[in-house]
C-alpha atoms as a PDB file:
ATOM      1  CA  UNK A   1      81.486  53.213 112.305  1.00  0.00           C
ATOM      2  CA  UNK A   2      83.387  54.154 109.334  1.00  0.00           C
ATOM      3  CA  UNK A   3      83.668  58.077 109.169  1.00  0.00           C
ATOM      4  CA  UNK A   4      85.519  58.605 105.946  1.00  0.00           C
ATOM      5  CA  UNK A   5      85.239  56.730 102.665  1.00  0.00           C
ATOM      6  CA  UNK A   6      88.374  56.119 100.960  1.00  0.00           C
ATOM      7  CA  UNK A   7      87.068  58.099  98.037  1.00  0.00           C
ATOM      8  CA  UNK A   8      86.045  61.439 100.284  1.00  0.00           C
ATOM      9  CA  UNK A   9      89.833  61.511 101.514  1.00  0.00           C
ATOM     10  CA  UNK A  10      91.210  61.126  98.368  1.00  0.00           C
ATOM     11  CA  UNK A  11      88.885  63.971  97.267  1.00  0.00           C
ATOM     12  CA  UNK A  12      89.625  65.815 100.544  1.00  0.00           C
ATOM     13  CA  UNK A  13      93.326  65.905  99.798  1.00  0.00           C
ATOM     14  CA  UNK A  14      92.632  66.512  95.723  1.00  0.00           C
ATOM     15  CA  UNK A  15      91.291  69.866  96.782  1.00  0.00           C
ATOM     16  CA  UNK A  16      93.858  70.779  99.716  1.00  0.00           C
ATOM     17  CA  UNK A  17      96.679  70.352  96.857  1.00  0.00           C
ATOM     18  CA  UNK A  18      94.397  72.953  94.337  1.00  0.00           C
ATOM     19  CA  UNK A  19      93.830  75.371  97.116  1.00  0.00           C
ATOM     20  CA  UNK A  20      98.145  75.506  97.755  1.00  0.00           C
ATOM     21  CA  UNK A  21      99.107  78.660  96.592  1.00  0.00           C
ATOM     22  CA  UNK A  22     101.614  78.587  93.687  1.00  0.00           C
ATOM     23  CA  UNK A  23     104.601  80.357  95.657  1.00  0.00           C
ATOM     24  CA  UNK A  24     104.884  77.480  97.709  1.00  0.00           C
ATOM     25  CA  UNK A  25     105.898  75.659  94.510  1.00  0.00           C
ATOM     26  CA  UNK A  26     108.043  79.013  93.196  1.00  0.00           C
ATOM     27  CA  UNK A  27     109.882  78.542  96.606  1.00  0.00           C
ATOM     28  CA  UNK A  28     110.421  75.013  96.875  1.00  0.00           C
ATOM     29  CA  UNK A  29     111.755  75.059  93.486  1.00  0.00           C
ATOM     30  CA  UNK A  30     113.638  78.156  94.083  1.00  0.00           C
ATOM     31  CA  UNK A  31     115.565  76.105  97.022  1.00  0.00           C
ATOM     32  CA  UNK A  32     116.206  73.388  94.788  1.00  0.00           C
ATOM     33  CA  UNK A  33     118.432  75.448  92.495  1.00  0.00           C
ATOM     34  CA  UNK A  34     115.800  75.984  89.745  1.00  0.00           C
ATOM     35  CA  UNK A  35     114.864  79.833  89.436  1.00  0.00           C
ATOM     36  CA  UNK A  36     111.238  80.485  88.603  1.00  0.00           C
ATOM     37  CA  UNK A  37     109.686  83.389  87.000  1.00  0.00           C
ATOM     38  CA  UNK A  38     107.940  85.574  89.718  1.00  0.00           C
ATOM     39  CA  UNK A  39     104.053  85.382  88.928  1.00  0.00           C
ATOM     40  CA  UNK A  40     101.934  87.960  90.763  1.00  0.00           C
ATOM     41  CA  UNK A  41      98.320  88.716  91.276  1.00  0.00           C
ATOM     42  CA  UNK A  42      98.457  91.865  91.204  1.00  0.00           C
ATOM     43  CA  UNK A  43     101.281  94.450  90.946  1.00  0.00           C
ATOM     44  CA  UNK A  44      99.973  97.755  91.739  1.00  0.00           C
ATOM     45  CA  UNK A  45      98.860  98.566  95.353  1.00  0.00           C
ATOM     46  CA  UNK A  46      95.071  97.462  96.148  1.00  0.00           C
ATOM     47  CA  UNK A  47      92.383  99.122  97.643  1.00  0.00           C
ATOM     48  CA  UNK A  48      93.637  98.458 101.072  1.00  0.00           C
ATOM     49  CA  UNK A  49      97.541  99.250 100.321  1.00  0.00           C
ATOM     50  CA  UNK A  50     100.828  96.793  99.304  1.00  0.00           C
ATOM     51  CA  UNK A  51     104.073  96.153 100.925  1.00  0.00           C
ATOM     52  CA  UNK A  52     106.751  95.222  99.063  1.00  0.00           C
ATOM     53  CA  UNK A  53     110.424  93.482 100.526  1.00  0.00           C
ATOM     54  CA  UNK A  54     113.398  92.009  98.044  1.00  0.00           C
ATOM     55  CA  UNK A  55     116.831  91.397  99.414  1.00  0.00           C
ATOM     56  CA  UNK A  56     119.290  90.989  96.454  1.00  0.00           C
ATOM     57  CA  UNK A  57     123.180  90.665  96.771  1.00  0.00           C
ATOM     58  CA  UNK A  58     124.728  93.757  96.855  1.00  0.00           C
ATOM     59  CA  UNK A  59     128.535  92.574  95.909  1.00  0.00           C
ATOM     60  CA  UNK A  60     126.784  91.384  92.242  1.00  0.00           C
ATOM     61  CA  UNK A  61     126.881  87.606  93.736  1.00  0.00           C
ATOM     62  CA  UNK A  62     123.968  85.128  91.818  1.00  0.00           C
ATOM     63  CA  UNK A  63     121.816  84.932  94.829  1.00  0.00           C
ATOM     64  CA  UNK A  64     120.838  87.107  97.363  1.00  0.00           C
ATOM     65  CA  UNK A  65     123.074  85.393 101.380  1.00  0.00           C
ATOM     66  CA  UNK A  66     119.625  84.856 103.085  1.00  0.00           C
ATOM     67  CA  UNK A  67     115.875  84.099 103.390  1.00  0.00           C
ATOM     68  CA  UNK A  68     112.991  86.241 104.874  1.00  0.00           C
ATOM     69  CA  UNK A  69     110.312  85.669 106.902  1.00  0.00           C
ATOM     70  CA  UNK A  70     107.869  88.355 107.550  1.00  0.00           C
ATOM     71  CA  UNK A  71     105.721  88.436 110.365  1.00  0.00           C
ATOM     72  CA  UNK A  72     102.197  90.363 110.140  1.00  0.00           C
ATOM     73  CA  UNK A  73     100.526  92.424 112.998  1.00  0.00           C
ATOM     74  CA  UNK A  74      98.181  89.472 113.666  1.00  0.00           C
ATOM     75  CA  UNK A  75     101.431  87.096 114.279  1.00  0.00           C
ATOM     76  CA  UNK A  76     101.012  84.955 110.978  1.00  0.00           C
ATOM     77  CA  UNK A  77     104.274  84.808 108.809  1.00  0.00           C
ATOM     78  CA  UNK A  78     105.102  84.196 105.086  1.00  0.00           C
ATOM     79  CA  UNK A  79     108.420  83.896 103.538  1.00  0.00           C
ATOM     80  CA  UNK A  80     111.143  80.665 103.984  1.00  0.00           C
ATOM     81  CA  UNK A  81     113.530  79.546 106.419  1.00  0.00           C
ATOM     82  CA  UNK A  82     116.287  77.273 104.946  1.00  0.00           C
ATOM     83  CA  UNK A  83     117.998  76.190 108.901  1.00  0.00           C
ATOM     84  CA  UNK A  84     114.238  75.011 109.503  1.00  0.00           C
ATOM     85  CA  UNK A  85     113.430  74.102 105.960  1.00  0.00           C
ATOM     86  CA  UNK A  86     110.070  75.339 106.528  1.00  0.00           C
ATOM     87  CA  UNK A  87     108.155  77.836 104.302  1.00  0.00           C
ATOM     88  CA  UNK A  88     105.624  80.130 105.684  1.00  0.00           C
ATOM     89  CA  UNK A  89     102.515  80.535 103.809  1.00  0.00           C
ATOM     90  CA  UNK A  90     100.145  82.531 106.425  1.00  0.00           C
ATOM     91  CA  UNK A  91      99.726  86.007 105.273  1.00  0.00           C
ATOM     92  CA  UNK A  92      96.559  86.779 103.104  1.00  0.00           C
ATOM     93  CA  UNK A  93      97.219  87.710 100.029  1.00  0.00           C
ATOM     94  CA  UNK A  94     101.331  87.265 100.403  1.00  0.00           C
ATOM     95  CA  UNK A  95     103.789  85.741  97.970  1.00  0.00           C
ATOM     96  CA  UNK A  96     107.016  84.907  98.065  1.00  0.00           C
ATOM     97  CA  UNK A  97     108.977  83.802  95.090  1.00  0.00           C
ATOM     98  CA  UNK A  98     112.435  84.757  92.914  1.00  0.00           C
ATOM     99  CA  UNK A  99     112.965  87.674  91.219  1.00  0.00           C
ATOM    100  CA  UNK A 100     114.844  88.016  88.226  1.00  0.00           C
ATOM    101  CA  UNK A 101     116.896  91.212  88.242  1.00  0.00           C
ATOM    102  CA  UNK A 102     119.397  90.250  85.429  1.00  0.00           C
ATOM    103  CA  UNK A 103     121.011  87.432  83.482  1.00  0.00           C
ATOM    104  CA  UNK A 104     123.666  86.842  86.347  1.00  0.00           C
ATOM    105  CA  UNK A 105     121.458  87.658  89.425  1.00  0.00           C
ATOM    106  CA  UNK A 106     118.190  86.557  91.607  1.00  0.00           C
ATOM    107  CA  UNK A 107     116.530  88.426  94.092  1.00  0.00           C
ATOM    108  CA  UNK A 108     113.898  87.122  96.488  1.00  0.00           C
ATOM    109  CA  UNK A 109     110.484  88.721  97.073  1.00  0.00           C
ATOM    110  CA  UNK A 110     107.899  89.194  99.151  1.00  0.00           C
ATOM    111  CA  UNK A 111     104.651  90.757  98.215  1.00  0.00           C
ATOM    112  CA  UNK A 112     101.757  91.707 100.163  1.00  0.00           C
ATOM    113  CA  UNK A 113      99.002  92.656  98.735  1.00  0.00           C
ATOM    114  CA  UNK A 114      95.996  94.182 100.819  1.00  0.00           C
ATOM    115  CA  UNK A 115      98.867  94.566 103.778  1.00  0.00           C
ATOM    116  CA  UNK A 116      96.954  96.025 106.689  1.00  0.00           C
ATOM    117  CA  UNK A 117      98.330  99.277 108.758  1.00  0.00           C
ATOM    118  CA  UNK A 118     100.350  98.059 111.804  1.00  0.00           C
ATOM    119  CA  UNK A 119     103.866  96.849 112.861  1.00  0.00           C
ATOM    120  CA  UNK A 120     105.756  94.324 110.836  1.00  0.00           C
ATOM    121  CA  UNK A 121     108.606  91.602 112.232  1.00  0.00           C
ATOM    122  CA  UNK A 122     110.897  90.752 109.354  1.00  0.00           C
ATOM    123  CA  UNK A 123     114.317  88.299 109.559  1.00  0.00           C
ATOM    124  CA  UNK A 124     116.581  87.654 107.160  1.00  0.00           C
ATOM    125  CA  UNK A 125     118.466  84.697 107.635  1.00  0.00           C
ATOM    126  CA  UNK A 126     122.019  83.995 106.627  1.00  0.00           C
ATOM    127  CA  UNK A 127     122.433  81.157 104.486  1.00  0.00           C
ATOM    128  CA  UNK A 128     125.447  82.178 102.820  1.00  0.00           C
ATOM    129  CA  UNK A 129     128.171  84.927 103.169  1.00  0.00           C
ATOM    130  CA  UNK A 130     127.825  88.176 101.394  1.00  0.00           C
ATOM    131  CA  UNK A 131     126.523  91.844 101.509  1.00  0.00           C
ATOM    132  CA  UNK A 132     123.034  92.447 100.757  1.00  0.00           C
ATOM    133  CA  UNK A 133     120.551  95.075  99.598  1.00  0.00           C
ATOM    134  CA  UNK A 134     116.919  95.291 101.498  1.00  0.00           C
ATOM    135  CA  UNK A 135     114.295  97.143  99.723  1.00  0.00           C
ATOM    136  CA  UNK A 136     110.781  98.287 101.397  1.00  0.00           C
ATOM    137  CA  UNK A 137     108.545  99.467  99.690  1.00  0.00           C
ATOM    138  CA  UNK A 138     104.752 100.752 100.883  1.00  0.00           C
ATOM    139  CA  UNK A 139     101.877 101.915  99.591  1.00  0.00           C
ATOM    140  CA  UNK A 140      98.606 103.338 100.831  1.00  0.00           C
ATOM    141  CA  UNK A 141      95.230 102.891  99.665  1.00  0.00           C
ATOM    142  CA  UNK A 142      95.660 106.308  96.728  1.00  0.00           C
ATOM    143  CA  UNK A 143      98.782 104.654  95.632  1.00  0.00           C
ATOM    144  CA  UNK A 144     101.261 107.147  97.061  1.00  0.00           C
ATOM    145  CA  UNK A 145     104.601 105.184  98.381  1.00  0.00           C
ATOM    146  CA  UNK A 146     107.501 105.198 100.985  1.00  0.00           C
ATOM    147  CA  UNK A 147     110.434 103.299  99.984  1.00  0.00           C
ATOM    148  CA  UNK A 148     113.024 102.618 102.685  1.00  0.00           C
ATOM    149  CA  UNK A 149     116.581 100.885 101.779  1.00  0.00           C
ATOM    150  CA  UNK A 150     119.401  99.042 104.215  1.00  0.00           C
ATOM    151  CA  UNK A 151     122.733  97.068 103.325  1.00  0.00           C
ATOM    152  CA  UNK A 152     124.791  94.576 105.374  1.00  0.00           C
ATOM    153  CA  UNK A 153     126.678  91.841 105.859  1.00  0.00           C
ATOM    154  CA  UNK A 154     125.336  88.277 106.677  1.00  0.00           C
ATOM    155  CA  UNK A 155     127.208  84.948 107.069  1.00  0.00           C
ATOM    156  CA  UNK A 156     125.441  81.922 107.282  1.00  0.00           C
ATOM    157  CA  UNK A 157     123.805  81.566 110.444  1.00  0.00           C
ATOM    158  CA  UNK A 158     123.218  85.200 111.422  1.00  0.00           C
ATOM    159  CA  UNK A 159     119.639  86.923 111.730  1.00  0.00           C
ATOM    160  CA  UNK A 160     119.172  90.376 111.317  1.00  0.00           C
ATOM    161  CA  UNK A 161     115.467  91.815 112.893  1.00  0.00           C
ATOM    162  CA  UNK A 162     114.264  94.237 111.657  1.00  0.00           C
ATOM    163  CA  UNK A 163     110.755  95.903 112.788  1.00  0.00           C
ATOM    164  CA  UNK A 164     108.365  97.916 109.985  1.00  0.00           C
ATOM    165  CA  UNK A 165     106.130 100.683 111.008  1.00  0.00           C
ATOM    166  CA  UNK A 166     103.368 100.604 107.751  1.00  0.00           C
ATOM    167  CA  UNK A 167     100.525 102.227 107.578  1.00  0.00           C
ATOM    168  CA  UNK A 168      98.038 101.977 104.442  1.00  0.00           C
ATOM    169  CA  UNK A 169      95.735 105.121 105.117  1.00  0.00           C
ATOM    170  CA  UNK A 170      96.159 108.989 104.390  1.00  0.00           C
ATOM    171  CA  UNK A 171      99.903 108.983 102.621  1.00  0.00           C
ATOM    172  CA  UNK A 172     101.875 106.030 102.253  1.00  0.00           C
ATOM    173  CA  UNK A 173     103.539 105.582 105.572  1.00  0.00           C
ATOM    174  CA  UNK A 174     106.674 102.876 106.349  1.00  0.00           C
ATOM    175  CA  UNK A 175     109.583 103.596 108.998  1.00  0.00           C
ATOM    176  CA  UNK A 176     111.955 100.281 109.232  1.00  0.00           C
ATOM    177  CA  UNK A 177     115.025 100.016 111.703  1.00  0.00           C
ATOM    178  CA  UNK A 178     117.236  96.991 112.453  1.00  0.00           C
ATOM    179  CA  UNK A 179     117.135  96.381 115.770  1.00  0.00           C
ATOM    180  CA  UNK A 180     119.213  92.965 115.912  1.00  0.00           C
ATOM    181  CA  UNK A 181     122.045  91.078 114.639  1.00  0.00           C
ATOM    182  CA  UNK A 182     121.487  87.408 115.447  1.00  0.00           C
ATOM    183  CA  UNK A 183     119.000  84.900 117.142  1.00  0.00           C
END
């Protein structure tokens, strides 16, 4: 008994490849040297609250050392890991794509849109050797927003943890500590 027609799983796949979200695309290209203008759903925060990440060099280098990966209080991640060559695509409503910042300089970003209160997991992964700038930035449901800001060093290979404390109701709320150097 044949299940599937050649025609349904052609179909079948035709619509799995429309249903990939675009920064899957603005990442893979991103890896293969080709920056790609950030496109976003939606900039301001949404009824339920944002949370915003970039991580830019801070030395002025081209690209920012590492990737992130950002873990959710449910467990599911978004953001790319280069050693694995794996992107993560598993947060509603997340992107992940370049940012232009100049002429001379990327920055990679991670968007959240509709981010739910709760704790966050977030690596960043050393591909390269530098100094780098981490941005956070939260906001609640009324718009108000929390920013919190680290630098360090990475070389290729490190991870740095880092755990977010975010909360989308009654004043934007977001505490962030390191509390790791390396996997």
């Amino acid at each position: 008994m044949r299940l599937w027609s050649k025609k349904s799983v052609l179909m079948a796949l035709w619509l799995l490849l429309l249903a990939l979200p675009t920064s899957f695309f603005t990442v893979a290209m991103a890896q293969a040297g080709q920056a790609m203008a950030a496109q976003y759903d939606q900039e301001e925060p949404g009824s339920g609250g944002s949370l915003q990440i970039r991580l830019q060099a801070e030395d002025g280098a081209p690209y920012p050392p590492g990737d992130l990966v950002l873990s959710d209080p449910s467990a599911r991640m978004t953001g790319s890991d280069s050693r694995a060559n794996y992107n993560y695509q598993e947060i509603p409503g997340a992107t992940y794509s370049n940012e232009t910042i100049s002429s001379q300089q990327q920055a990679l970003r991670l968007y959240v849109g509709q981010a739910v209160s709760g704790t966050y997991s977030l690596r960043v992964i050393g591909v390269d050797a530098g100094r780098y700038l981490l941005s956070m930035d939260g906001y609640d449901q009324a718009g108000n927003h929390a920013k919190v800001r680290f630098t360090a060093s990475l070389q290729p290979g490190d991870v740095h943890h880092y755990v977010i404390q975010y909360s989308n109701q009654g004043g934007a709320s977001l505490r962030a500590r390191r509390t790791q150097a390396a996997d």
